[in-house]
N, C-alpha and C. Protein backbone atom coordinates (compact mmCIF):
# COMPACT_ATOMS: atom_id res chain seq x y z
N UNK A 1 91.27 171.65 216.42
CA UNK A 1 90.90 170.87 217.59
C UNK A 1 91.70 169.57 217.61
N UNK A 2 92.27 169.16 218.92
CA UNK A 2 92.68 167.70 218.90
C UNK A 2 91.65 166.70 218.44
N UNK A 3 92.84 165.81 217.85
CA UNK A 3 92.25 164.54 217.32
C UNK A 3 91.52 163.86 218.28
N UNK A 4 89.77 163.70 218.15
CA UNK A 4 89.48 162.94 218.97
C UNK A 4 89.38 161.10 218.86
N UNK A 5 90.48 160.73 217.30
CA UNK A 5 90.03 159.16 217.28
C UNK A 5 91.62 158.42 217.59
N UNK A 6 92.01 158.82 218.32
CA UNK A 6 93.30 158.67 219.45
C UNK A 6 93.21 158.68 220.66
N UNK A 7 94.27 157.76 221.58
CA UNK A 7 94.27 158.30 222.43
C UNK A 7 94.95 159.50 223.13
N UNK A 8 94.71 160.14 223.94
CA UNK A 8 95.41 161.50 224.94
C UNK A 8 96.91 160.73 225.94
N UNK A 9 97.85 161.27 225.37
CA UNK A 9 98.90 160.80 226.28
C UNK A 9 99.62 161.47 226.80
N UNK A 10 99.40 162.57 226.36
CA UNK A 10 100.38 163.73 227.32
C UNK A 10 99.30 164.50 228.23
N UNK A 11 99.81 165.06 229.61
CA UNK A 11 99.22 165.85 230.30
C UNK A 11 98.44 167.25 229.40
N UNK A 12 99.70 167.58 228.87
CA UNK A 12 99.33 169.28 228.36
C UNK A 12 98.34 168.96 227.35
N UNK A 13 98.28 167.78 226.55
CA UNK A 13 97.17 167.20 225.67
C UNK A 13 95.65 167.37 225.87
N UNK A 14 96.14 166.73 226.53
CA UNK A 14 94.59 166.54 228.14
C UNK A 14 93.75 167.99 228.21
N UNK A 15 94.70 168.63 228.85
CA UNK A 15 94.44 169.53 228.97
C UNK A 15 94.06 170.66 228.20
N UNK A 16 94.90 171.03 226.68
CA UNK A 16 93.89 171.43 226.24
C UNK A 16 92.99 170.67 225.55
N UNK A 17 92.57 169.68 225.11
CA UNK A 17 91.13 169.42 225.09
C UNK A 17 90.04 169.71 226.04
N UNK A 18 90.38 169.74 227.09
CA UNK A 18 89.00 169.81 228.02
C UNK A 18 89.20 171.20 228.03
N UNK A 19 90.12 172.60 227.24
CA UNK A 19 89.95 174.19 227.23
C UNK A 19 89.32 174.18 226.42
N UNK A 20 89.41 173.11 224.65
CA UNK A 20 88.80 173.01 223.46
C UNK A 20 87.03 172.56 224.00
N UNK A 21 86.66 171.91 224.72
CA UNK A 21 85.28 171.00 224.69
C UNK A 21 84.70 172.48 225.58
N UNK A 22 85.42 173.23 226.52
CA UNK A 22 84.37 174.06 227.14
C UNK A 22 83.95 174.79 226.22
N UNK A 23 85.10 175.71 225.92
CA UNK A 23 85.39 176.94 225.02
C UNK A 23 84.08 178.08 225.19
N UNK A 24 84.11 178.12 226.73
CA UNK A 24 83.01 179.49 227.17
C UNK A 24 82.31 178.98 227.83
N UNK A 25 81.97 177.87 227.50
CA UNK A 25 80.32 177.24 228.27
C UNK A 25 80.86 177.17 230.11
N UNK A 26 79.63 177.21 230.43
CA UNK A 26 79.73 176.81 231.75
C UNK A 26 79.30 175.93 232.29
N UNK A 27 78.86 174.92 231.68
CA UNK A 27 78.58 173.14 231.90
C UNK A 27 78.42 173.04 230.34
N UNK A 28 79.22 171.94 230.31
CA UNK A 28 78.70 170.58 229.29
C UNK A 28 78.40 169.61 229.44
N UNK A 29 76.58 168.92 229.51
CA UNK A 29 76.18 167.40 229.16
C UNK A 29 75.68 167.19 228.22
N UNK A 30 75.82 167.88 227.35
CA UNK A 30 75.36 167.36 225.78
C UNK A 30 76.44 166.43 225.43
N UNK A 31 75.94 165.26 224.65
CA UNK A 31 77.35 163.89 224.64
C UNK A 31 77.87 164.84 223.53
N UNK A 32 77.84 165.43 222.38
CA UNK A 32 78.38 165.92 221.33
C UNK A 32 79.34 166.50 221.99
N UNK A 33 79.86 167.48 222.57
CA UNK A 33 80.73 167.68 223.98
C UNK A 33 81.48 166.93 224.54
N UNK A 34 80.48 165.84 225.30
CA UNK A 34 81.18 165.53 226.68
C UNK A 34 81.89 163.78 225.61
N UNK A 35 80.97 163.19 225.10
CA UNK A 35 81.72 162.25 224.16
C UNK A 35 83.07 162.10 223.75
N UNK A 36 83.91 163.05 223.42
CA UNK A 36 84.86 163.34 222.77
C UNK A 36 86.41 163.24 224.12
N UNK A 37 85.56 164.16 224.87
CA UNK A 37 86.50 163.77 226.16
C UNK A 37 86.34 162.65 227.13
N UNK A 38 85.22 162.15 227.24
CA UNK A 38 85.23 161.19 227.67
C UNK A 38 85.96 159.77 227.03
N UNK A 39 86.15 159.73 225.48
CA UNK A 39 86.55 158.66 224.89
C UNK A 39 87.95 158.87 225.46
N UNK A 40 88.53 160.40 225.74
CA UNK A 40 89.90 160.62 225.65
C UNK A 40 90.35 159.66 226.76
N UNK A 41 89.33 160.17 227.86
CA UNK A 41 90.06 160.12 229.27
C UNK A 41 89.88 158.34 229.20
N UNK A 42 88.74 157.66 228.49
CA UNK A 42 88.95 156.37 228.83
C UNK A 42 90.86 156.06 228.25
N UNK A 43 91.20 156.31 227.45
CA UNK A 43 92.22 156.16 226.78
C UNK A 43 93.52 156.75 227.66
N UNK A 44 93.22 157.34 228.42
CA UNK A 44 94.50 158.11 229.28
C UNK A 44 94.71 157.25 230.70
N UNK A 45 95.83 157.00 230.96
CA UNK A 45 96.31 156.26 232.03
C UNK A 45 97.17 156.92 233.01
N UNK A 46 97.62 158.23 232.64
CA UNK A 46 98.70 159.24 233.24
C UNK A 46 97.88 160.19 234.55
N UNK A 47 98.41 160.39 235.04
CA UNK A 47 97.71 161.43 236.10
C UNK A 47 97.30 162.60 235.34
N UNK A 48 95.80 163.21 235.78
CA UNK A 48 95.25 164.22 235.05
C UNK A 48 96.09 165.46 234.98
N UNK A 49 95.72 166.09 234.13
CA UNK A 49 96.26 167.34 234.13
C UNK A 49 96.67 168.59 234.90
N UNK A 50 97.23 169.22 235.39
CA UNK A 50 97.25 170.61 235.96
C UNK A 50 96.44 171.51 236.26
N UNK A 51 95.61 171.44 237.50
CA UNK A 51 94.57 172.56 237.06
C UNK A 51 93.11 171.59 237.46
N UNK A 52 93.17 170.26 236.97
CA UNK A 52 91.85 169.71 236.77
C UNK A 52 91.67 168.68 238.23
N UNK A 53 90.83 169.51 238.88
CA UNK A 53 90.24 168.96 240.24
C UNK A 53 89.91 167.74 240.50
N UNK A 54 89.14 167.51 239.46
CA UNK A 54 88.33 166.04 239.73
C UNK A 54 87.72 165.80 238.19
N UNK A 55 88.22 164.45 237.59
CA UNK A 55 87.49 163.61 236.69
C UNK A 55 87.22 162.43 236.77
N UNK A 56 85.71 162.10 237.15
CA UNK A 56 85.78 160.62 237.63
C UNK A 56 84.04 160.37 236.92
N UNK A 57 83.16 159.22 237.50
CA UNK A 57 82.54 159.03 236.62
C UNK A 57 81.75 158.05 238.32
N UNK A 58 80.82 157.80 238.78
CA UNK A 58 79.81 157.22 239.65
C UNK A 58 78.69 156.55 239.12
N UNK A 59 78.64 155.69 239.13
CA UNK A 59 77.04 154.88 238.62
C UNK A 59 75.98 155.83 238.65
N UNK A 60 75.29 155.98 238.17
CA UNK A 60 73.66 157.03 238.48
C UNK A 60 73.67 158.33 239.01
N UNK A 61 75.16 158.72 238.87
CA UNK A 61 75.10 160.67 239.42
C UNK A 61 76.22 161.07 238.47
N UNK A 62 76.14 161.91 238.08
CA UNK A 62 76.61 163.07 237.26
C UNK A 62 77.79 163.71 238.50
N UNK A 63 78.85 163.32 237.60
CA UNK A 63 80.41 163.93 238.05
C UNK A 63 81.00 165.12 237.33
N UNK A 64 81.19 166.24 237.94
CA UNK A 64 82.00 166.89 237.42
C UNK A 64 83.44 167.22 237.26
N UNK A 65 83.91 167.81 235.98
CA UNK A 65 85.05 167.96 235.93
C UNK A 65 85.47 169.78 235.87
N UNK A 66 86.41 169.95 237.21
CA UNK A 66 86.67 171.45 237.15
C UNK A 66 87.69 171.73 236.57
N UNK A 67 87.88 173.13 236.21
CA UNK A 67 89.21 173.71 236.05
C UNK A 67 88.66 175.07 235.84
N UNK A 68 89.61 175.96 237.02
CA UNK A 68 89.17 177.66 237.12
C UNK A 68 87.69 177.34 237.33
N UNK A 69 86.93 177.79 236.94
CA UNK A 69 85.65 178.24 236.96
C UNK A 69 84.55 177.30 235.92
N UNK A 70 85.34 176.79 235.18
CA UNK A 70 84.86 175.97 234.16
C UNK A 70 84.24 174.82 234.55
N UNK A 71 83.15 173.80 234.59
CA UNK A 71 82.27 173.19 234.94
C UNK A 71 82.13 171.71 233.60
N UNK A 72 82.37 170.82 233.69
CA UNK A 72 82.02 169.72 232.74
C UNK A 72 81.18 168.73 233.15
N UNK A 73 80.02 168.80 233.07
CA UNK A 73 78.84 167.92 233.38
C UNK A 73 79.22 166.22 232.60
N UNK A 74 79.67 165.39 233.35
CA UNK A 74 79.29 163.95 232.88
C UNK A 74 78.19 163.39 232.68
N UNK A 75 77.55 162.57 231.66
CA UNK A 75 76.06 162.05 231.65
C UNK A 75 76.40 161.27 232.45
N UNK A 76 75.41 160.52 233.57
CA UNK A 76 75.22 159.33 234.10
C UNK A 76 75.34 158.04 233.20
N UNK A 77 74.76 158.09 232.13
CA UNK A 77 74.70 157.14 231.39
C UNK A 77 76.44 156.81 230.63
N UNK A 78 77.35 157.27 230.68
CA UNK A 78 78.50 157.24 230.53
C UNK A 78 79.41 156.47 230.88
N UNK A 79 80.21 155.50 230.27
CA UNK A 79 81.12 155.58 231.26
C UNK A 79 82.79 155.32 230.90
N UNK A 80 83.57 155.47 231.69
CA UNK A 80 85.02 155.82 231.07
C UNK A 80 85.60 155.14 232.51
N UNK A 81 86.96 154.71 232.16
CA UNK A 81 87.90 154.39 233.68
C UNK A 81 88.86 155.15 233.09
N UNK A 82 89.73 156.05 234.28
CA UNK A 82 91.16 156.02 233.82
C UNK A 82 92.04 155.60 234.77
């Protein structure tokens, strides 16, 4: 698994981590999960990855992050800029 006590600087990086954090599931909001990518993306400044619809983060609602069919539940309580 990528290093999660770095930051993510390449696209293809990015990307597979958030293939590594699903790896089958069809939502993740457990922070053990979503933690790991979220530290990434605070750390990433590059345009998201290939593939990935939407990663963003709203005061008091739960954002998701797509790719294919795959589903990443953000906690509300979270939060990250990129």
């Amino acid at each position: 698994m990528t290093d999660t006590t770095r930051p993510i600087t390449r696209t293809a990086e990015l990307n597979d981590k958030v293939f590594q954090l699903i790896a089958g599931r069809d939502s993740i909001d457990d922070k053990q999960f979503a933690a790991p990518l979220l530290y990434s993306l605070s750390n990433y400044s590059a345009p998201l990855g290939k593939g990935i619809l939407k990663v963003g983060y709203i005061c008091g609602q739960k954002e998701e992050a797509w790719r294919g069919r795959a589903r990443i539940v953000l906690s509300p309580t979270t939060r990250f800029s990129t």
